[in-house]
C-alpha atoms as a PDB file:
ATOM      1  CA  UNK A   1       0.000   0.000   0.000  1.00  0.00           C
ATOM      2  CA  UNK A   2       1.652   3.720  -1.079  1.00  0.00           C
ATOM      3  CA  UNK A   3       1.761   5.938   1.708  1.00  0.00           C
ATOM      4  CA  UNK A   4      -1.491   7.905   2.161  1.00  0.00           C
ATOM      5  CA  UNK A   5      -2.225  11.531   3.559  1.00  0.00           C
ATOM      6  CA  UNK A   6      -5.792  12.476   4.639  1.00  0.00           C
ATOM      7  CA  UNK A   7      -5.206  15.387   2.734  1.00  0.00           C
ATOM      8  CA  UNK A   8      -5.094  13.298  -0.683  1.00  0.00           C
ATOM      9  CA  UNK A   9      -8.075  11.403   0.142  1.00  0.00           C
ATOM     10  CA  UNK A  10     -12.113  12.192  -0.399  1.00  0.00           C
ATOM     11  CA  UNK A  11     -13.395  11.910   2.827  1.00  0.00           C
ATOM     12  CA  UNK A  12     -16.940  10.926   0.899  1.00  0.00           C
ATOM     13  CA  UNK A  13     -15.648   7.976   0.347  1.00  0.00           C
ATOM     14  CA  UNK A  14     -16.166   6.659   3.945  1.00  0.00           C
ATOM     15  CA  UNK A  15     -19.968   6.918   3.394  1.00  0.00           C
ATOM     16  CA  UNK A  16     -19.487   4.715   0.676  1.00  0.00           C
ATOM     17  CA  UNK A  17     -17.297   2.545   2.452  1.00  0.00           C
ATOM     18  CA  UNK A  18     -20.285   2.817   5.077  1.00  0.00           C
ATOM     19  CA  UNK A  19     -22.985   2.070   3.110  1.00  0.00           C
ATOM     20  CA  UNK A  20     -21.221  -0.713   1.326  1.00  0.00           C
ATOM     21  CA  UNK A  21     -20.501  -2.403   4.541  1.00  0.00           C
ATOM     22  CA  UNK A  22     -24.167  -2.237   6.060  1.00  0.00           C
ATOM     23  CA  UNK A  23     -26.083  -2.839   2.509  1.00  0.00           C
ATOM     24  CA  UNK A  24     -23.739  -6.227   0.896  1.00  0.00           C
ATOM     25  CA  UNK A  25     -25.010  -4.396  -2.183  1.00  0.00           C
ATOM     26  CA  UNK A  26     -23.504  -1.890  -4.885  1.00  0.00           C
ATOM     27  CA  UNK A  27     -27.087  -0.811  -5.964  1.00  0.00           C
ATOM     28  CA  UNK A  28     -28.292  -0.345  -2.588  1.00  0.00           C
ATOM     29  CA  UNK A  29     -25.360   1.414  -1.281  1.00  0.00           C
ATOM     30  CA  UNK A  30     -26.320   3.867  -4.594  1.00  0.00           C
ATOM     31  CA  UNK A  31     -29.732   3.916  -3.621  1.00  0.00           C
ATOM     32  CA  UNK A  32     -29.428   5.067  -0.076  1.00  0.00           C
ATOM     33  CA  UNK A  33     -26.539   7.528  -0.998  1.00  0.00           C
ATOM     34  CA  UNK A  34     -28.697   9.048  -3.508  1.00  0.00           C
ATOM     35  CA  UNK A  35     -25.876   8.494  -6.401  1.00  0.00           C
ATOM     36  CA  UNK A  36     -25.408   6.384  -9.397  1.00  0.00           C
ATOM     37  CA  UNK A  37     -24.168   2.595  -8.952  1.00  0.00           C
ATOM     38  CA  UNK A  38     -21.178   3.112 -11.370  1.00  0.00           C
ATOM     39  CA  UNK A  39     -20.584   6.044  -8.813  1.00  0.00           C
ATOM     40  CA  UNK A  40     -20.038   3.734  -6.173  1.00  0.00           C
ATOM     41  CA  UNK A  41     -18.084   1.169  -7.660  1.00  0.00           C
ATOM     42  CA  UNK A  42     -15.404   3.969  -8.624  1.00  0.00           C
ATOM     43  CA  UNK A  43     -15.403   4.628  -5.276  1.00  0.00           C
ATOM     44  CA  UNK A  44     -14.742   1.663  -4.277  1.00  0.00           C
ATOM     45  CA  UNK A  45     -11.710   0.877  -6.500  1.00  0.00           C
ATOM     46  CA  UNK A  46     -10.146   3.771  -4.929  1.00  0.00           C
ATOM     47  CA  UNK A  47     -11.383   2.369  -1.727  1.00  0.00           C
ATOM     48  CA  UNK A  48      -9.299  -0.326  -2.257  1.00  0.00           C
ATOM     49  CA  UNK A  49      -6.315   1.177  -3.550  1.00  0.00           C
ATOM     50  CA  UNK A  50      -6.020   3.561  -0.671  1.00  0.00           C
ATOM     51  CA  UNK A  51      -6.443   0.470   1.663  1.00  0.00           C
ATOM     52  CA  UNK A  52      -4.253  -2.015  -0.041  1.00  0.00           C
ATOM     53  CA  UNK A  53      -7.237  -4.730   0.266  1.00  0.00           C
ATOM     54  CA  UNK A  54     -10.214  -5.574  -1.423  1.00  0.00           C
ATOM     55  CA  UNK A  55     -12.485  -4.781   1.319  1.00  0.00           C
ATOM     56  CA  UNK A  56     -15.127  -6.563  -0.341  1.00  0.00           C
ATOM     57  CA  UNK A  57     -15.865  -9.385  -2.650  1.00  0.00           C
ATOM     58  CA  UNK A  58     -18.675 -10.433  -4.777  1.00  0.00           C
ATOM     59  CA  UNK A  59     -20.369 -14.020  -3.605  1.00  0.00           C
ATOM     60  CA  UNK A  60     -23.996 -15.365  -4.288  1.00  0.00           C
ATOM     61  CA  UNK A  61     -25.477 -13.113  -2.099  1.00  0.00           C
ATOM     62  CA  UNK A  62     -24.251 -10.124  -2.681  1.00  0.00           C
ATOM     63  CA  UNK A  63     -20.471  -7.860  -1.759  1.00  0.00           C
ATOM     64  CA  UNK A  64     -18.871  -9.640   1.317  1.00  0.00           C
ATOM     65  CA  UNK A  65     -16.936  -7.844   3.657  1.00  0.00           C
ATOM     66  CA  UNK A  66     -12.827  -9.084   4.027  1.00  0.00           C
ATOM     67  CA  UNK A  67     -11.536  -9.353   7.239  1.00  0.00           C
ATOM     68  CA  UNK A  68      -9.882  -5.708   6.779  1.00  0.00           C
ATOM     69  CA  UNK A  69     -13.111  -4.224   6.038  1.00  0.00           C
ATOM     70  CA  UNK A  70     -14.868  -5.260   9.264  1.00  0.00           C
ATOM     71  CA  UNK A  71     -12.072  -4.249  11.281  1.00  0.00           C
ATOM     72  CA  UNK A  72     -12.371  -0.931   9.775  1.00  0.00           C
ATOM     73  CA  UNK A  73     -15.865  -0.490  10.010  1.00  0.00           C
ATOM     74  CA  UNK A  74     -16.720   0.507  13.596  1.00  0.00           C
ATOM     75  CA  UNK A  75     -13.605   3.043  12.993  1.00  0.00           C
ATOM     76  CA  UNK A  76     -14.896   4.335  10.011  1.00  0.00           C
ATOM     77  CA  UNK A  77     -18.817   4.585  11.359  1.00  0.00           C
ATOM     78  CA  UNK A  78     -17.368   6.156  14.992  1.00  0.00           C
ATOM     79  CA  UNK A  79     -15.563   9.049  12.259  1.00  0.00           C
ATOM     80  CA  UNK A  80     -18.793   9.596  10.312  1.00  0.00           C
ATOM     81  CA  UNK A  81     -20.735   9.954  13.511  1.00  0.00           C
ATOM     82  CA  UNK A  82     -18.608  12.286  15.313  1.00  0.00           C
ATOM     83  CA  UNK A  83     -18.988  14.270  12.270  1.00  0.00           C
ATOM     84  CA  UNK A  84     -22.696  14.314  12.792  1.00  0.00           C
ATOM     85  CA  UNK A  85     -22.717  14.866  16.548  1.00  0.00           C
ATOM     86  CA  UNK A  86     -20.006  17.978  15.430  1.00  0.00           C
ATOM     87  CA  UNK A  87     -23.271  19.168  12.941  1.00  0.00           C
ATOM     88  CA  UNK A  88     -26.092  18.622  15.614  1.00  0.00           C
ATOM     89  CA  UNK A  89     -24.037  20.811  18.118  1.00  0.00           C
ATOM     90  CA  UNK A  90     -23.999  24.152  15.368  1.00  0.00           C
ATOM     91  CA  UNK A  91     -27.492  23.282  15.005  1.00  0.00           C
ATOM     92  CA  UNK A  92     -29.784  21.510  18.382  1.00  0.00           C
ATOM     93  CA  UNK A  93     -33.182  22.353  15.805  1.00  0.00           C
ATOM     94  CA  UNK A  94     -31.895  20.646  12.939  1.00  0.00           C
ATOM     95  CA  UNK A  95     -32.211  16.589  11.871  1.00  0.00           C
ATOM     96  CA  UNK A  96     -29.381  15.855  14.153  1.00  0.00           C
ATOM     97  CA  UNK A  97     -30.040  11.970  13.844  1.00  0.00           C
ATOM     98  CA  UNK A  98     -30.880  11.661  10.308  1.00  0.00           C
ATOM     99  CA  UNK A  99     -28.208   9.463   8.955  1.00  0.00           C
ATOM    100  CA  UNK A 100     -27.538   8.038  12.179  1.00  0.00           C
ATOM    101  CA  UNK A 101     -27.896   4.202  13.278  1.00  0.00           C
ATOM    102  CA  UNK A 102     -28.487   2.463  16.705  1.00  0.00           C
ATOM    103  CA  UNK A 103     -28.236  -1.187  16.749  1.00  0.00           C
ATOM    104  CA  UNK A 104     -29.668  -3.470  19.721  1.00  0.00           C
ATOM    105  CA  UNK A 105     -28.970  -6.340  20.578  1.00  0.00           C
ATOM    106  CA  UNK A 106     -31.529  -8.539  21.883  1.00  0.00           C
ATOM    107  CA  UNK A 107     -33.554 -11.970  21.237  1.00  0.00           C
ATOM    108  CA  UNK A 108     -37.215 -11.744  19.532  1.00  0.00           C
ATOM    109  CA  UNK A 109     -39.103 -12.064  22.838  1.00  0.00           C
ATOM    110  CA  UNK A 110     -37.645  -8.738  23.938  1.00  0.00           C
ATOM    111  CA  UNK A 111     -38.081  -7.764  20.185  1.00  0.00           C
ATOM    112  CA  UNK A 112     -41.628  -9.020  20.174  1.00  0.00           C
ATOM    113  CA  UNK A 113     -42.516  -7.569  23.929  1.00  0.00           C
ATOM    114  CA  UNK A 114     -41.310  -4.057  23.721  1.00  0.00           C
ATOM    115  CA  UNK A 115     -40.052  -3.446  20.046  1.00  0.00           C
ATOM    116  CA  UNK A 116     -42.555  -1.463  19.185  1.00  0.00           C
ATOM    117  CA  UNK A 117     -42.681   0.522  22.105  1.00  0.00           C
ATOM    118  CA  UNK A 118     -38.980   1.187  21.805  1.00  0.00           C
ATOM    119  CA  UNK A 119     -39.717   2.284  17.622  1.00  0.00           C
ATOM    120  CA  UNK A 120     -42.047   5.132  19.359  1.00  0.00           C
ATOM    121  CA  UNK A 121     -40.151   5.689  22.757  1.00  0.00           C
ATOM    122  CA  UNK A 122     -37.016   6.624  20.368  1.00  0.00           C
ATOM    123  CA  UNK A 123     -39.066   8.556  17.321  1.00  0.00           C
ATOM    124  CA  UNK A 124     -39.888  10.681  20.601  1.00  0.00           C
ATOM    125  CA  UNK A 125     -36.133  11.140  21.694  1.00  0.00           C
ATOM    126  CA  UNK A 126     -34.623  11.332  18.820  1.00  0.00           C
ATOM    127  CA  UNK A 127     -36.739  11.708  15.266  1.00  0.00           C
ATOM    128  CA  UNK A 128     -35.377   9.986  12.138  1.00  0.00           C
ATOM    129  CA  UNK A 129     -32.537   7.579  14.125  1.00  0.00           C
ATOM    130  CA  UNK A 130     -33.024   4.526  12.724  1.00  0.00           C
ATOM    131  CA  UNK A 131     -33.251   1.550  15.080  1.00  0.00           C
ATOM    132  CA  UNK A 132     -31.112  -1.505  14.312  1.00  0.00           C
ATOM    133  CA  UNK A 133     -33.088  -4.443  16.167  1.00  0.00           C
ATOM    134  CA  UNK A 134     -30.022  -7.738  15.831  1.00  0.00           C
ATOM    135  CA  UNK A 135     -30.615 -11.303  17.445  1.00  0.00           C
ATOM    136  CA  UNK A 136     -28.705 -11.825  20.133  1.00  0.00           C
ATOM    137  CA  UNK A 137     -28.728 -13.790  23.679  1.00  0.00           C
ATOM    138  CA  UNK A 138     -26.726 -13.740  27.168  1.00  0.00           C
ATOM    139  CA  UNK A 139     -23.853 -16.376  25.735  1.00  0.00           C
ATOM    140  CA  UNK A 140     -23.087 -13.862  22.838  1.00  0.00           C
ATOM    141  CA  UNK A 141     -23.395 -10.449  23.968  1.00  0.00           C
ATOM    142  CA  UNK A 142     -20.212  -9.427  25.513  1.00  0.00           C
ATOM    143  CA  UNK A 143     -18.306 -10.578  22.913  1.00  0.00           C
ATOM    144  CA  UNK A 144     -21.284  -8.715  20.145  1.00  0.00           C
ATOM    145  CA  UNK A 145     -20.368  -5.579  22.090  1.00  0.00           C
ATOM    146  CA  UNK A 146     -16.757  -5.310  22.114  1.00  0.00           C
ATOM    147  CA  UNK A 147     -16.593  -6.284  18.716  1.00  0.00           C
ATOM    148  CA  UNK A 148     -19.171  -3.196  17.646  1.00  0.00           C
ATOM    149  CA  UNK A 149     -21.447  -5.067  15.866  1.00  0.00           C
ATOM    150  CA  UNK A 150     -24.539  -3.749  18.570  1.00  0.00           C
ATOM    151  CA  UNK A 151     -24.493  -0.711  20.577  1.00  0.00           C
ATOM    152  CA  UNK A 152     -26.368  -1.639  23.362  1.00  0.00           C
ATOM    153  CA  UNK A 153     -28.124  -5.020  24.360  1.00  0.00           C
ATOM    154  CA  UNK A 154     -30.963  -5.805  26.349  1.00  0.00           C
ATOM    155  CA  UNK A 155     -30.595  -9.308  27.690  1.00  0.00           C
ATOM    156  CA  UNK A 156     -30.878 -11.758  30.951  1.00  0.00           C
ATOM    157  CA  UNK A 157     -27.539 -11.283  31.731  1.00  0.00           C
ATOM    158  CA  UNK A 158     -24.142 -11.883  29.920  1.00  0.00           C
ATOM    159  CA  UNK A 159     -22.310  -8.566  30.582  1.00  0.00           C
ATOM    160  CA  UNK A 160     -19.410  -9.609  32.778  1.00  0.00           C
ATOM    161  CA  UNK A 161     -16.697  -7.879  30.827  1.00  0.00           C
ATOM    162  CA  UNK A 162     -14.850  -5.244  32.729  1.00  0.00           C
ATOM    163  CA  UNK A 163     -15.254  -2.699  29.839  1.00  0.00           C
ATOM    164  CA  UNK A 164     -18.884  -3.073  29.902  1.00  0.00           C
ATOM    165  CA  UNK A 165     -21.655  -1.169  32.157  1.00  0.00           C
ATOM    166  CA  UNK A 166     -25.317  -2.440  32.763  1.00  0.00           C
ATOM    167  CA  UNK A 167     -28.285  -1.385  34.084  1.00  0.00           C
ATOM    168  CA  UNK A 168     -30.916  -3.481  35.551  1.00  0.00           C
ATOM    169  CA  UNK A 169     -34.127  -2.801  33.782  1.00  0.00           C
ATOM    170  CA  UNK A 170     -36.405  -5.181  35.614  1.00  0.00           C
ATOM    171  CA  UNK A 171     -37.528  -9.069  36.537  1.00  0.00           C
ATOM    172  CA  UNK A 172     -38.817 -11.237  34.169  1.00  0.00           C
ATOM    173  CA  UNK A 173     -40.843 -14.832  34.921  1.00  0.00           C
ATOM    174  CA  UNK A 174     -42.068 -17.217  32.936  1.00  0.00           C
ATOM    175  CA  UNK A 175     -45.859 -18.288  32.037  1.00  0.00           C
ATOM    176  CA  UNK A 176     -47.252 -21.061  28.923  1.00  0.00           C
ATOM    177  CA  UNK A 177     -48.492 -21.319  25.668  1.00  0.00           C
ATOM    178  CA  UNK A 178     -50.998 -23.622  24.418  1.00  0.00           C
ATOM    179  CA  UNK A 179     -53.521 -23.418  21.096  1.00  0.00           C
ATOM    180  CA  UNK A 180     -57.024 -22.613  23.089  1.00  0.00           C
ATOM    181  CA  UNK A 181     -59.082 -25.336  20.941  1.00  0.00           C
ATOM    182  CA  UNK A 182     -56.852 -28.159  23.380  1.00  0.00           C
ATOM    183  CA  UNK A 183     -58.339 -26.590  26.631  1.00  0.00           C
ATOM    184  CA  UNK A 184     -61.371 -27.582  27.889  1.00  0.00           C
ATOM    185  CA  UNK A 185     -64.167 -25.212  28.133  1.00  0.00           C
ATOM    186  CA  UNK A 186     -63.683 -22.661  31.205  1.00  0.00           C
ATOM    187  CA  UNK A 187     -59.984 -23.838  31.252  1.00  0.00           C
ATOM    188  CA  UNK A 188     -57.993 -20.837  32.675  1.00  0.00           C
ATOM    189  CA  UNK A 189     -54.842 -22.878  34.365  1.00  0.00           C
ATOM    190  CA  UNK A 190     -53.093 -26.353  33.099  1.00  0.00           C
ATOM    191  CA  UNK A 191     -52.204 -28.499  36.199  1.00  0.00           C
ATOM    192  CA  UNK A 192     -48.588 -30.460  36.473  1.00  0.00           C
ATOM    193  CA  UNK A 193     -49.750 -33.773  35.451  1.00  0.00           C
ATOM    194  CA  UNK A 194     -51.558 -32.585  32.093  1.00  0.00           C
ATOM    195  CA  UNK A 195     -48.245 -30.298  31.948  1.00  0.00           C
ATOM    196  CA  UNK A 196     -46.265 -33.008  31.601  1.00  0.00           C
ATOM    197  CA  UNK A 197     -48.237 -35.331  29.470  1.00  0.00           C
ATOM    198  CA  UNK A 198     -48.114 -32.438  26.732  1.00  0.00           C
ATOM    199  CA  UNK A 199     -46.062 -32.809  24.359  1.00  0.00           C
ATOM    200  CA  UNK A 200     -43.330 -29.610  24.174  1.00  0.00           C
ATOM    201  CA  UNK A 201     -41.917 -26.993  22.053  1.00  0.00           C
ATOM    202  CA  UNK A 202     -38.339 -26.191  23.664  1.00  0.00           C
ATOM    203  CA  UNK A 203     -37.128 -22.277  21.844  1.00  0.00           C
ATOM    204  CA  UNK A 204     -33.667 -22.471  22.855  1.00  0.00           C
ATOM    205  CA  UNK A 205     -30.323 -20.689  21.179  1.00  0.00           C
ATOM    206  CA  UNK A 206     -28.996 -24.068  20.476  1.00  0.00           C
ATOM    207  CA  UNK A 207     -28.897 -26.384  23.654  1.00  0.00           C
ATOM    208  CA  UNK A 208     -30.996 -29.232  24.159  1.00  0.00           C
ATOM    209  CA  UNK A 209     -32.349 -28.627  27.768  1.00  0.00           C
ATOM    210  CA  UNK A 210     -34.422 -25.574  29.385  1.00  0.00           C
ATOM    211  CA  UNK A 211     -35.152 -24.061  31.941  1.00  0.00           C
ATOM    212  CA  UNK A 212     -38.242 -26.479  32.411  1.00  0.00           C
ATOM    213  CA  UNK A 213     -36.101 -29.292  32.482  1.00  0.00           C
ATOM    214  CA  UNK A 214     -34.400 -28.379  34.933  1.00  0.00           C
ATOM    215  CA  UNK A 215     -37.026 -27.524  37.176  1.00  0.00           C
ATOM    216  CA  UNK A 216     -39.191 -30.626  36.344  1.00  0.00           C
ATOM    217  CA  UNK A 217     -36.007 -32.690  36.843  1.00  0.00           C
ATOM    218  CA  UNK A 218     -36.036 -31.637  40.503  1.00  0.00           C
ATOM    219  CA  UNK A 219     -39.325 -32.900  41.047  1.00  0.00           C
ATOM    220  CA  UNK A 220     -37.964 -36.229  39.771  1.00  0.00           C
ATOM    221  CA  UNK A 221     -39.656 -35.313  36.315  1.00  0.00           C
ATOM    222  CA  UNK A 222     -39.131 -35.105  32.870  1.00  0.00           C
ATOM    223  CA  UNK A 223     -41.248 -33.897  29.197  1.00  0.00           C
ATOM    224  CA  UNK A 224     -41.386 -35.220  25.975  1.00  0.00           C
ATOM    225  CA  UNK A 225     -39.835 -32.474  23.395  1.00  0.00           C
ATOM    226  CA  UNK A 226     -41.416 -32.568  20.121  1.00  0.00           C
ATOM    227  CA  UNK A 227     -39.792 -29.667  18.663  1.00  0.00           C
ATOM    228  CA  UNK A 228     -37.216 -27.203  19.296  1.00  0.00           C
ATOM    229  CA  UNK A 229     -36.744 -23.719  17.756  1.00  0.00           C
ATOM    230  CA  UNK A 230     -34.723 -20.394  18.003  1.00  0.00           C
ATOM    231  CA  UNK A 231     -37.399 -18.215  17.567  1.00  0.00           C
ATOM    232  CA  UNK A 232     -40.132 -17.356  20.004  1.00  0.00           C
ATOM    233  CA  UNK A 233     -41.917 -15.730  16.755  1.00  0.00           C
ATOM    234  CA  UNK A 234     -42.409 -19.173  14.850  1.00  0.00           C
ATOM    235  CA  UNK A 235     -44.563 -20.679  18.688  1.00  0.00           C
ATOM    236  CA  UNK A 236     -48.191 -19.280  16.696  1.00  0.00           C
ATOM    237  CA  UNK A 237     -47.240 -21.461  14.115  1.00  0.00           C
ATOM    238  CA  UNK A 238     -45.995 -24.878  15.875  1.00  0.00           C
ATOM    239  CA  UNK A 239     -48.742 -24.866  18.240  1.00  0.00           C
ATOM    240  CA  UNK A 240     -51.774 -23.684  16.485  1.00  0.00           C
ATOM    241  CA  UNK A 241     -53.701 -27.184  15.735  1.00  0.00           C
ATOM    242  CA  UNK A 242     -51.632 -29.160  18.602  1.00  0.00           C
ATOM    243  CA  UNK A 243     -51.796 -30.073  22.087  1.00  0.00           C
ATOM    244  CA  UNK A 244     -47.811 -29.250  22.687  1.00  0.00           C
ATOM    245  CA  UNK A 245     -47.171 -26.567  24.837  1.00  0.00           C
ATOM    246  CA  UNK A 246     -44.287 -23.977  25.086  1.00  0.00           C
ATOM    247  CA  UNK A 247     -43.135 -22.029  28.255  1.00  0.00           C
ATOM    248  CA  UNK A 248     -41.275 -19.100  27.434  1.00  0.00           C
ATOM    249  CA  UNK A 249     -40.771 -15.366  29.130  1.00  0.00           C
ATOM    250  CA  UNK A 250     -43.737 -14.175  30.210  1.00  0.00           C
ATOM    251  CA  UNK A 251     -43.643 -10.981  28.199  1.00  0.00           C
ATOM    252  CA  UNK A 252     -43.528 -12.992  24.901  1.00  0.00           C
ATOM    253  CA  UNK A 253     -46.217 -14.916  26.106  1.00  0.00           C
ATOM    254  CA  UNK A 254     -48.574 -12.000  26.897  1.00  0.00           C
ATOM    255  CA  UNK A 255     -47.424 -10.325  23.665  1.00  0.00           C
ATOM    256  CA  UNK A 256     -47.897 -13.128  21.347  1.00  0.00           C
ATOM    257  CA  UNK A 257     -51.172 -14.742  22.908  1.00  0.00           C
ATOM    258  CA  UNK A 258     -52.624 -10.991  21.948  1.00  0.00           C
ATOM    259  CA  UNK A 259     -52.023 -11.111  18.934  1.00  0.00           C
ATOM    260  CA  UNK A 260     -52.064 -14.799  18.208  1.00  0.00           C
ATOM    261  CA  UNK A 261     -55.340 -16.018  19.964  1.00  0.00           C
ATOM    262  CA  UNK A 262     -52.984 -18.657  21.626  1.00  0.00           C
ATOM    263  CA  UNK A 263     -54.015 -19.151  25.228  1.00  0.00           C
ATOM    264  CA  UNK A 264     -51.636 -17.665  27.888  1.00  0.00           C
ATOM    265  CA  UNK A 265     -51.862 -19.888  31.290  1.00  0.00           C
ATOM    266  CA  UNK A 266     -49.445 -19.504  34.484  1.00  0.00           C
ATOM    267  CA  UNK A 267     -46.702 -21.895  34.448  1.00  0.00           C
ATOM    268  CA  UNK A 268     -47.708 -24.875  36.900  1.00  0.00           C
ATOM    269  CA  UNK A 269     -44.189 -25.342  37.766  1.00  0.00           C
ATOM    270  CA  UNK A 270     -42.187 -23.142  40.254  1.00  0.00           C
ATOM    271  CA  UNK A 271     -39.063 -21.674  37.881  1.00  0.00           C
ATOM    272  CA  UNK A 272     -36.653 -18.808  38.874  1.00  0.00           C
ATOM    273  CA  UNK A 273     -36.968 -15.166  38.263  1.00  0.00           C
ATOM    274  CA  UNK A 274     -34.622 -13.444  35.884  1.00  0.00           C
ATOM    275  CA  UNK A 275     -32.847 -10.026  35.850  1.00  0.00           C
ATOM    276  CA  UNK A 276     -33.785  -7.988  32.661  1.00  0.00           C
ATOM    277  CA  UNK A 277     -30.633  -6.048  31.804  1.00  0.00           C
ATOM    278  CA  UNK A 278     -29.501  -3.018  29.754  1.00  0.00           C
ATOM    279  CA  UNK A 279     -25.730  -3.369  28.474  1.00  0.00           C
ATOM    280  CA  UNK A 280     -23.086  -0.721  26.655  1.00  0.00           C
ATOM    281  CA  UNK A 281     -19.576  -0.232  26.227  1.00  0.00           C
ATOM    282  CA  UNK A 282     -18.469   2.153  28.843  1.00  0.00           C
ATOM    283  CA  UNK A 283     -16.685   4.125  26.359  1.00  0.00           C
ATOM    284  CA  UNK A 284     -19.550   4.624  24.682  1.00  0.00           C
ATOM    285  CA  UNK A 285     -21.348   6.932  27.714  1.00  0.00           C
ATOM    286  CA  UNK A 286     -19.414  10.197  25.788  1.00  0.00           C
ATOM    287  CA  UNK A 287     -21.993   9.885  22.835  1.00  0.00           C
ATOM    288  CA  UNK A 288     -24.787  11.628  23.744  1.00  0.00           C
ATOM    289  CA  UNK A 289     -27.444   9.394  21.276  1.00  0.00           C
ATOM    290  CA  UNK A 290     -26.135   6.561  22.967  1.00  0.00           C
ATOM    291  CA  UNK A 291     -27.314   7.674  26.314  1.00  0.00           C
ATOM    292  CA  UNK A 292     -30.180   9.130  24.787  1.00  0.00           C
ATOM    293  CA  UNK A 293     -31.379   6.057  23.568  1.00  0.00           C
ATOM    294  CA  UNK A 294     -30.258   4.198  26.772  1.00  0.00           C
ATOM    295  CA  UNK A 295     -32.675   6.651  28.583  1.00  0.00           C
ATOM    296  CA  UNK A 296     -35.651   5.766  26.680  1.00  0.00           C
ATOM    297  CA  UNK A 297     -35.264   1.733  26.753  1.00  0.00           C
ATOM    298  CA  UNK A 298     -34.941   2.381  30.193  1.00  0.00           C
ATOM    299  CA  UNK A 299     -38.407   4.389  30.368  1.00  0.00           C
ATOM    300  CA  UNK A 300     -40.263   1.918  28.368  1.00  0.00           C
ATOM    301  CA  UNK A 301     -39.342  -1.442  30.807  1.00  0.00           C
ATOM    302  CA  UNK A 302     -40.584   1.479  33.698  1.00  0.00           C
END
């Protein structure tokens, strides 16, 4: 790579770089830079000539970034953003956040519970920041965080690294699903016996025993697992028309049985509460969006 001076360099070629990285796509990248695609693929073979890589490369589903590129990425976004902040403090009235990104980590029953109460919480806070929702879960996070790929994460736990700061947001428990045509009529609870003679639908991240396992193997117990998934959003469809039953977080529950016509019934079986927590870099409490957006997740689980 020839030696390089900022000075020599268009500086609008970091939004491409930008864009690039987040859409896998010359024509999107175009699209949301408002500029032509042959625009963007001249930009990025200087890209790549002023990095001495190719940053990315074409496969079946679209421009993959190289190793280089995603180690340059959070760099290059923490530039372009500091750039906005700079613009939003000449200007408080103006679009400060248009442009901007904030991506959480969480799994879909957080997603599914308070998403869109976060999507409004935020519009309130801090109009046209777009919200990033990314799967993740307590094994992951820590490592999701230092690495940049997620700004903040709501999750039961998981932030043990030093460089990390959480907040506790609340308690969570845990209640059931069931399709409502396999109750009797009147039915409002499902007793331990019947509980176990259900078949089950296990949502897990990728292990093979729950929560309820665990709990049912202290009564000297165990359940018959018909099905296991990593999505609380598929339960609607693997229960409806089935007598299996799922026991999840009770805020999924309550937020899917609304919507779903599933019937929500109180867990028969005794299971431990659960911290609901709020994790960030610490570096990241200089960035006033951050702990804007911090402040609002924090209001909604209020």
């Amino acid at each position: 790579m020839s030696q390089m001076n900022i000075a020599d360099i268009d500086l609008n070629l970091l939004k491409v770089f930008e864009a690039l990285h987040e859409e896998s796509s010359a024509s999107r990248a175009a699209l949301r830079l408002g500029v032509t695609q042959s625009a963007v693929s001249a930009a990025l073979r200087r890209l790549r000539e002023v990095y001495g890589d190719q940053l990315f490369v074409r496969t079946g589903r679209g421009l993959a970034p190289t190793l280089q590129a995603n180690q340059l990425k959070p760099v290059v976004s923490e530039a372009l953003n500091k750039c906005r902040q700079s613009l939003a403090m000449v200007d408080p009235a103006a679009q400060a956040y248009d442009g901007r990104s904030i991506t959480i980590g969480l799994s879909d029953d957080f997603e599914i519970a308070y998403g869109r109460r976060l999507i409004e919480a935020i519009a309130r806070q801090a109009p046209k920041l777009r919200l990033i929702f990314r799967q993740t879960h307590s094994q992951i996070v820590a490592r999701a965080l230092m690495e940049r790929s997620i700004d903040l994460a709501i999750t039961a736990g998981g932030f043990a690294e030093r460089l990390l700061s959480r907040q506790v947001l609340g308690e969570g428990g845990y209640a059931c699903l069931v399709d409502a045509d396999s109750l009797e009529s009147g039915q409002e609870d499902i007793g331990l016996q019947e509980f176990v003679a259900r078949e089950h639908i296990l949502v897990s991240s990728g292990g093979f025993i729950g929560i309820t396992d665990e709990g049912l193997a202290a009564l000297g117990l165990s359940r018959q697992v018909c099905a296991s998934t990593t999505h609380f959003a598929a339960l609607p469809y693997l229960l409806k028309g089935s007598r299996a039953v799922a026991t999840i977080p009770a805020h999924a529950a309550a937020s899917i049985a609304a919507l779903s016509g599933l019937a929500l019934l109180p867990c028969p079986l005794k299971l431990p509460r659960y911290p609901i927590e709020l994790g960030w870099r610490t570096s990241t409490r200089v960035d006033p969006l951050v702990v804007k957006v911090r402040e609002a997740i924090a209001a909604t689980f209020v």
